[in-house]
Protein backbone atom coordinates (compact mmCIF):
# COMPACT_ATOMS: atom_id res chain seq x y z
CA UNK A 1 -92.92 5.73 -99.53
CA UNK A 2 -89.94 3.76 -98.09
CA UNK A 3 -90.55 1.04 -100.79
CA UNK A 4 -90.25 3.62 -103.06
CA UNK A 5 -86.56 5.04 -101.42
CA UNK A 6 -85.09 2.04 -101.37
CA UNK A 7 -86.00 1.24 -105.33
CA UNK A 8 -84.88 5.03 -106.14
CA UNK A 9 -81.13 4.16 -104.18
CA UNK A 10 -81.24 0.71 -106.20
CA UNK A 11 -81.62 1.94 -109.06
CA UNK A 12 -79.32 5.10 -108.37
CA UNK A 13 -76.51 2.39 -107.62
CA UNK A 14 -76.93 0.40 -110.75
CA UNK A 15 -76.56 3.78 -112.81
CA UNK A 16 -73.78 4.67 -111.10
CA UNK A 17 -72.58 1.01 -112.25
CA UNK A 18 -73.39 2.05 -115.67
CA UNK A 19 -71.56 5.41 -115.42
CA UNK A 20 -68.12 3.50 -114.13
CA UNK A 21 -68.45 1.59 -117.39
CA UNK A 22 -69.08 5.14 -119.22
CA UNK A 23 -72.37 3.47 -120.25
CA UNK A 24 -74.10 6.87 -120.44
CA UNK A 25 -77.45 6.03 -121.95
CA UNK A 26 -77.95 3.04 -119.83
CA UNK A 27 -77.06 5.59 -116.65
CA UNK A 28 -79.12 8.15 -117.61
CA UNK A 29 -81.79 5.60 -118.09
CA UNK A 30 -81.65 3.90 -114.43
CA UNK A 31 -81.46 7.68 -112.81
CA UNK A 32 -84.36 8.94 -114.99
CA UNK A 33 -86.06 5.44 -113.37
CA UNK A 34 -84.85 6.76 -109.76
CA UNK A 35 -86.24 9.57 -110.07
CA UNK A 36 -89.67 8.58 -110.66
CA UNK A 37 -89.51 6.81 -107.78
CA UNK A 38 -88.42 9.62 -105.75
CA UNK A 39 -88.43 12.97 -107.00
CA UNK A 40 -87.55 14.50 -103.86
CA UNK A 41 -84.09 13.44 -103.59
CA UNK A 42 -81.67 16.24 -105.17
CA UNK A 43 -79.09 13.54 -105.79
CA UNK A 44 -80.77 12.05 -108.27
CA UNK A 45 -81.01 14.81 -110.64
CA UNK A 46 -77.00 15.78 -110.63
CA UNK A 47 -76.44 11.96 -111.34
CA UNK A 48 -78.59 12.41 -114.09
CA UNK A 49 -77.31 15.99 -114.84
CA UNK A 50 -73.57 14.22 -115.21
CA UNK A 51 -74.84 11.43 -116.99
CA UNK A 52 -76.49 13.98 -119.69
CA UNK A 53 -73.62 15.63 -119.85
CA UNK A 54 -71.52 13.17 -121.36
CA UNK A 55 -74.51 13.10 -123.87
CA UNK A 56 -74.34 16.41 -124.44
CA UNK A 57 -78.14 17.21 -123.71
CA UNK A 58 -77.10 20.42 -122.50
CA UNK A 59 -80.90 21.57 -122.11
CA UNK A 60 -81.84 18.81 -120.07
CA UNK A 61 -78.63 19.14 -118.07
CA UNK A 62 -79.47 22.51 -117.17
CA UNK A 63 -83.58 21.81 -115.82
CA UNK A 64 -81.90 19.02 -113.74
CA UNK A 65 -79.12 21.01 -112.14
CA UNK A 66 -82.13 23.86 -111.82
CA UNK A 67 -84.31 21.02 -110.03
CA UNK A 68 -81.78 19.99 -107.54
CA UNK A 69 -81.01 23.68 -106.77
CA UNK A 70 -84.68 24.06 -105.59
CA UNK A 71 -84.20 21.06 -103.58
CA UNK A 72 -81.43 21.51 -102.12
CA UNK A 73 -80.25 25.63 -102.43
CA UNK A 74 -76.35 24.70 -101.20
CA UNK A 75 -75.71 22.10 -104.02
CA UNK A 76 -72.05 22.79 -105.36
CA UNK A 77 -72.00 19.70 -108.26
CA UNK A 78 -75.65 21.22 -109.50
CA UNK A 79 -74.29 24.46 -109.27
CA UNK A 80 -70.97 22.96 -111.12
CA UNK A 81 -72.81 20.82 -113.77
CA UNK A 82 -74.74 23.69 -114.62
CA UNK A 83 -72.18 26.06 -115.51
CA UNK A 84 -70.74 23.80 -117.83
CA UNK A 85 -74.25 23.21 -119.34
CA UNK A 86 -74.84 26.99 -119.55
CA UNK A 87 -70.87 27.73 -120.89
CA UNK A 88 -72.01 24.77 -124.14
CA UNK A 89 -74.87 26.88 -125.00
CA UNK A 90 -72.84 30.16 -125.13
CA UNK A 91 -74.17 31.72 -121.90
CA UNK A 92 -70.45 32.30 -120.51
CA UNK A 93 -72.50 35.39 -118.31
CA UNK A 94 -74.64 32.94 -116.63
CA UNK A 95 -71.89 30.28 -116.34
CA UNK A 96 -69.75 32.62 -114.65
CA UNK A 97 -72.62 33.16 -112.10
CA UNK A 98 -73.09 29.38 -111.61
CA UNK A 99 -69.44 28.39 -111.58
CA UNK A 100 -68.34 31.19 -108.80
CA UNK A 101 -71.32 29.62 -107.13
CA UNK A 102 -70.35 26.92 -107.28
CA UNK A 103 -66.69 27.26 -105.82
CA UNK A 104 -67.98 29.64 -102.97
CA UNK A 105 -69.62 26.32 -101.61
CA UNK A 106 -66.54 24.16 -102.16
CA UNK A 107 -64.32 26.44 -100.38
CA UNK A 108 -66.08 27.12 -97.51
CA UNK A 109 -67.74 23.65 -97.23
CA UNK A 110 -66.32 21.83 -94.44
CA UNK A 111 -65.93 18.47 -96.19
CA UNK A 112 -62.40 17.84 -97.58
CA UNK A 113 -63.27 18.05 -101.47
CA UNK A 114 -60.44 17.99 -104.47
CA UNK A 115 -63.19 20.18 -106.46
CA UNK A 116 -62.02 23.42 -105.94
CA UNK A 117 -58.78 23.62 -108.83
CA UNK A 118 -61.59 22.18 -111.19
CA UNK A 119 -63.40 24.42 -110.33
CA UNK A 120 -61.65 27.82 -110.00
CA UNK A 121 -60.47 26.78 -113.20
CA UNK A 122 -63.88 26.72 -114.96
CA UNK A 123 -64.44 30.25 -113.12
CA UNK A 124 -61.51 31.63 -114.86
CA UNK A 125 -62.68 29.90 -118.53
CA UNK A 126 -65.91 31.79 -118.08
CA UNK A 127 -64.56 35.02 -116.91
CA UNK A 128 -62.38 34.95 -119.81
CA UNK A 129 -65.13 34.08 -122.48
CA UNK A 130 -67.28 36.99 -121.01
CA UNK A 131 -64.24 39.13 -121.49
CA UNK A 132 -63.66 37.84 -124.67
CA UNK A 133 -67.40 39.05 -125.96
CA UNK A 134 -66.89 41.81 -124.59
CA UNK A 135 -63.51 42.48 -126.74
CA UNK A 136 -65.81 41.00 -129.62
CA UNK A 137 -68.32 44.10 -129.24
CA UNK A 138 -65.81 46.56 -129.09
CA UNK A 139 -63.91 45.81 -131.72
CA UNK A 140 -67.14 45.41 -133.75
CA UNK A 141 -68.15 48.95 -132.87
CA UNK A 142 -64.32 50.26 -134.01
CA UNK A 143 -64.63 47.86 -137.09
CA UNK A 144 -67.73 46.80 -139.32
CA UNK A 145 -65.36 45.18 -141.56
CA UNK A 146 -63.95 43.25 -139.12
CA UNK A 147 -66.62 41.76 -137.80
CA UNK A 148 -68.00 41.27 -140.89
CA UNK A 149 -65.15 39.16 -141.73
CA UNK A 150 -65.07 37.70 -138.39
CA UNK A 151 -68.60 36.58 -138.73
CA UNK A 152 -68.28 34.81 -141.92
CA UNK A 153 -65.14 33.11 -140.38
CA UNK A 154 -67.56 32.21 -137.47
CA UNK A 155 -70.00 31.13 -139.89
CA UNK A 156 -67.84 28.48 -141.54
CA UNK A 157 -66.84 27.06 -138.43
CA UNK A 158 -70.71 26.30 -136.52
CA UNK A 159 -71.38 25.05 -140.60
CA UNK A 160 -67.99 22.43 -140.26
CA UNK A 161 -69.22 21.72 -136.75
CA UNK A 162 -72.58 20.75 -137.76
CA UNK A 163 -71.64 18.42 -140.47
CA UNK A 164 -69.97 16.76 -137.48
CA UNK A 165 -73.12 16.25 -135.72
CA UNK A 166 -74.41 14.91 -138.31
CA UNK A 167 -71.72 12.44 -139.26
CA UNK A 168 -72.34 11.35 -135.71
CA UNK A 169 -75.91 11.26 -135.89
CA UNK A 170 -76.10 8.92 -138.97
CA UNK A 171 -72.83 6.80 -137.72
CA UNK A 172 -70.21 7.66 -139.87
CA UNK A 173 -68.03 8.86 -137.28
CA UNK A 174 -67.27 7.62 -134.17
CA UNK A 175 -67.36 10.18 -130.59
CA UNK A 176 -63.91 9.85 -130.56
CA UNK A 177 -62.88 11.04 -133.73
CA UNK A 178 -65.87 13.36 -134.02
CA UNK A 179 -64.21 15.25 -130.73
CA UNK A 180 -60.46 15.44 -132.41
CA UNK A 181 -62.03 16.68 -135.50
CA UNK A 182 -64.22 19.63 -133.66
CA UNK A 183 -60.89 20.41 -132.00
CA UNK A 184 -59.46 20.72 -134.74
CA UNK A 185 -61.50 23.16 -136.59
CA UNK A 186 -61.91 24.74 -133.85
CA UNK A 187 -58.25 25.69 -133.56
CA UNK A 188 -58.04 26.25 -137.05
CA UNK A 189 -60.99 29.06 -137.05
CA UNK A 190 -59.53 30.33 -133.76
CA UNK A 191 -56.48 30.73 -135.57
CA UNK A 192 -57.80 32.37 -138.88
CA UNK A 193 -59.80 34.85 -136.57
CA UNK A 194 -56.72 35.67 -134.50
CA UNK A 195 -54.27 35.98 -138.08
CA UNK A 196 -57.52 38.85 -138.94
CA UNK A 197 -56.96 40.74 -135.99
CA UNK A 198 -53.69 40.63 -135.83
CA UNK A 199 -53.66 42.04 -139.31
CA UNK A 200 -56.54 45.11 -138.25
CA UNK A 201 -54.51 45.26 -135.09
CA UNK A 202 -51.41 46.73 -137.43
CA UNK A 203 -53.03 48.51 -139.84
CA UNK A 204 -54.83 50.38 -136.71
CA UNK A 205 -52.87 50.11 -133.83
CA UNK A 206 -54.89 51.88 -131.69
CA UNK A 207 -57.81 50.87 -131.77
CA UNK A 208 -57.67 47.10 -132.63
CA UNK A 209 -55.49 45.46 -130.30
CA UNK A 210 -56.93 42.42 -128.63
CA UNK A 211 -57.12 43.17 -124.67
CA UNK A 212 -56.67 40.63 -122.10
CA UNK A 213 -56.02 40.41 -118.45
CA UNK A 214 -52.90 37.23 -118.03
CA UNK A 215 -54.17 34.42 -116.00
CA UNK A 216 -51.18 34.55 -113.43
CA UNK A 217 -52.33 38.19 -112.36
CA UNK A 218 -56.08 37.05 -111.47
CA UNK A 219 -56.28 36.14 -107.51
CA UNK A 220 -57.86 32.56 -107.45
CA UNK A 221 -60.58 33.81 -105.25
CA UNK A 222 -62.49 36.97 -106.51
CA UNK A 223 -61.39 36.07 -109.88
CA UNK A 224 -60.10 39.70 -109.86
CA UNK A 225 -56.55 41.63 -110.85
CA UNK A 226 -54.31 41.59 -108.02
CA UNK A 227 -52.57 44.55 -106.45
CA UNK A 228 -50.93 42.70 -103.57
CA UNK A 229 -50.75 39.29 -104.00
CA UNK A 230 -48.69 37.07 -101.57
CA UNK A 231 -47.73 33.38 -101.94
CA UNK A 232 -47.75 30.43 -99.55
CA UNK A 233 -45.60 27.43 -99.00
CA UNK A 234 -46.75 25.54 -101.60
CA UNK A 235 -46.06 28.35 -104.55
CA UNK A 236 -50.12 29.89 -104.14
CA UNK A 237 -50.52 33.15 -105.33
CA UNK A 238 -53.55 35.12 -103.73
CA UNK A 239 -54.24 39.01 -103.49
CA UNK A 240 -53.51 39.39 -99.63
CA UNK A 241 -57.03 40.84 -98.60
CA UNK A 242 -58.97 38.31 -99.62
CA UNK A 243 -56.56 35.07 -98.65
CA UNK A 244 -56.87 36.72 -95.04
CA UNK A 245 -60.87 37.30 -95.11
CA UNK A 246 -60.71 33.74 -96.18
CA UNK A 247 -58.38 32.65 -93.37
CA UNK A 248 -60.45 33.98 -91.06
CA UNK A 249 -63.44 31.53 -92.11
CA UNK A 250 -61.30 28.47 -92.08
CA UNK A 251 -57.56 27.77 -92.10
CA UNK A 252 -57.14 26.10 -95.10
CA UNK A 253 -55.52 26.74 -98.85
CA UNK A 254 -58.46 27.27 -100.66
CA UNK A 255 -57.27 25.18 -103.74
CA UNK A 256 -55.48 22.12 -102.22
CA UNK A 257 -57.46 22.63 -98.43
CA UNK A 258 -53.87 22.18 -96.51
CA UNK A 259 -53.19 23.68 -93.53
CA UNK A 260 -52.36 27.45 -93.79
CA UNK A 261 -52.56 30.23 -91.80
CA UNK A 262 -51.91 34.25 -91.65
CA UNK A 263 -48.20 33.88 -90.75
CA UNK A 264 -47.28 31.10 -93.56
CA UNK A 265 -47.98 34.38 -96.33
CA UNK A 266 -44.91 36.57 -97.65
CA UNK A 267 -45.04 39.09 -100.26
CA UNK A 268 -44.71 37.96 -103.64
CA UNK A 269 -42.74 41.18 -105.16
CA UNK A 270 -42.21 39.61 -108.18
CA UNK A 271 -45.51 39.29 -109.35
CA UNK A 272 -46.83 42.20 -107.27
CA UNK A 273 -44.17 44.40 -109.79
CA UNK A 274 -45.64 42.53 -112.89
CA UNK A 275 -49.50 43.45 -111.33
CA UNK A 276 -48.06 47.10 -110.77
CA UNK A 277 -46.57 47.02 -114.73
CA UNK A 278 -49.39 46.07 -116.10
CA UNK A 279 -51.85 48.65 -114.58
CA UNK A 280 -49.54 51.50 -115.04
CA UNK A 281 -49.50 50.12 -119.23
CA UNK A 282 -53.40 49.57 -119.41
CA UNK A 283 -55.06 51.78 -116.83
CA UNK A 284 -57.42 53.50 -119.40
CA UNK A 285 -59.35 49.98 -119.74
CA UNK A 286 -58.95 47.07 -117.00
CA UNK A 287 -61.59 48.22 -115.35
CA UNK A 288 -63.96 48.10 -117.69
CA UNK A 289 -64.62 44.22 -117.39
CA UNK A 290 -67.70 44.77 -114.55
CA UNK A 291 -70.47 42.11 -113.45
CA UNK A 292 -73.71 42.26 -113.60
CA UNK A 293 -74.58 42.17 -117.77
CA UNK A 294 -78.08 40.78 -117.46
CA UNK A 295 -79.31 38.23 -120.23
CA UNK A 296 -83.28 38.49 -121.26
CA UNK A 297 -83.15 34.37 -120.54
CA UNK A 298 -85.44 34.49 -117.17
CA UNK A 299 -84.59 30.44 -116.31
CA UNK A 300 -81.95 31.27 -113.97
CA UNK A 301 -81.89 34.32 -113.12
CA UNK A 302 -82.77 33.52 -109.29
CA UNK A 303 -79.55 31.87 -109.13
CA UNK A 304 -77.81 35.53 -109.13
CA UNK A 305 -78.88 35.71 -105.28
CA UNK A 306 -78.39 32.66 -104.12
């Protein structure tokens, strides 16, 4: 068994050689070899998880984060990988889940760690895709036409982004290019989809108008509106309930983990008018963006309670 160990961390450190060198096939490869070695060791499987990622296997990204997680339950980087994984494959519902997983252990982990803006920010990209399907429904149920259109559009764009693939697959186009290129259409659909609405959105005012909550009024920790948000030394916005449960647990910025404490917060009336604004402007729907939309998918839906 300790013959074993050792040629598991041997071959662990030449993959991570191999990842340093963005050599992902040849990482993946040693880990995959590590792990037959020792299939016990969490570790393993987020090295291989990352490596995969740069692949873009998302599938076999996800059963490795989902492997390490029953290893080891408090794994933030499985918990991380894996919302990324499950945000490629279009379940933003069950990234969210992972992702605020994830950044509950970074900030209350009492390692230093420069995770948390990564990840806070990937918390926010999936709250706002969730939202954003959510719009999607809505203004399919006001609109047939619309999102007849809208599907068409979306159509064109997963056709365009599989001829991509498969320029890749047969090597006529590089990773590099292939990436600028899915950007680009990408933006382009995004762009003929927004032009549509904006043209429903005038024809029927009330009923058509895209809906969405601005970044800069979402408190970095519940992911939530704020009412009363303060700010810190540093320029950190937080609603002030939640910076002060968090305070409480450990004395520490959340996002950049520097010293901060109860009596370093002031009032941020600026923003706390703009929060006030726009509740008094869209009070008839904010609320309407609640968790717990359950997906028929059964692989991870023990993370919920973790």
């Amino acid at each position: 068994m300790a013959g074993n160990d050792y040629a598991a961390e041997q071959l662990k450190e030449k993959g991570n050689a191999h990842f340093k060198k963005q050599e992902w096939a040849e990482a993946e490869a040693c880990y995959s070899q590590a792990v037959t070695k020792n299939s016990k060791n969490p570790l393993l499987y987020t090295n291989r998880a990352n490596a995969r990622m740069k692949l873009e296997r998302w599938q076999d990204v996800i059963d490795d984060c989902l492997r390490s997680i029953e290893l080891l339950q408090e794994n933030m980087k499985a918990y991380f990988y894996l919302a990324q994984a499950q945000l490629a494959i279009h379940h933003p519902n069950e990234a969210f889940t992972s992702a605020l997983r994830a950044y509950e252990l970074c900030v209350t982990s009492e390692k230093q760690t420069s995770n948390a803006f990564l990840i806070s920010t990937l918390v926010l990209k999936c709250k706002k895709l969730k939202w954003e399907n959510r719009e999607k429904d809505r203004i399919a149920r006001r609109g047939d036409l619309i999102a007849e259109v809208e599907g068409k559009l979306e159509a064109d764009r997963k056709f365009h982004l599989s001829e991509i693939d498969g320029y890749v697959s047969d090597a006529t186009m590089g990773k590099i290019e292939a990436e600028e290129e899915r950007e680009r259409i990408n933006e382009t659909y995004g762009k003929k989809i927004d032009d549509l609405r904006t043209a429903f959105a005038i024809s029927d005012p009330e009923h058509m108008v895209k809906r969405e909550v601005p970044d800069y009024l979402v408190d970095p920790i519940t992911f939530e509106l704020m009412h009363d948000p303060v700010v810190t030394k540093n320029g950190s916005s937080y609603e002030r309930a939640t910076i002060i449960e968090h305070l409480k647990r450990s004395e520490t910025d959340p996002l950049t983990r520097e010293i901060l404490r109860v009596q370093d917060l002031r009032p941020n009336l600026a923003l706390k008018q703009a929060c006030s604004e726009f509740i008094e402007t869209n009070s008839g729907w904010i609320y309407d963006c609640t968790e717990g939309e359950e997906s028929p998918d059964t692989r991870w839906a023990h993370l919920s309670s973790a």
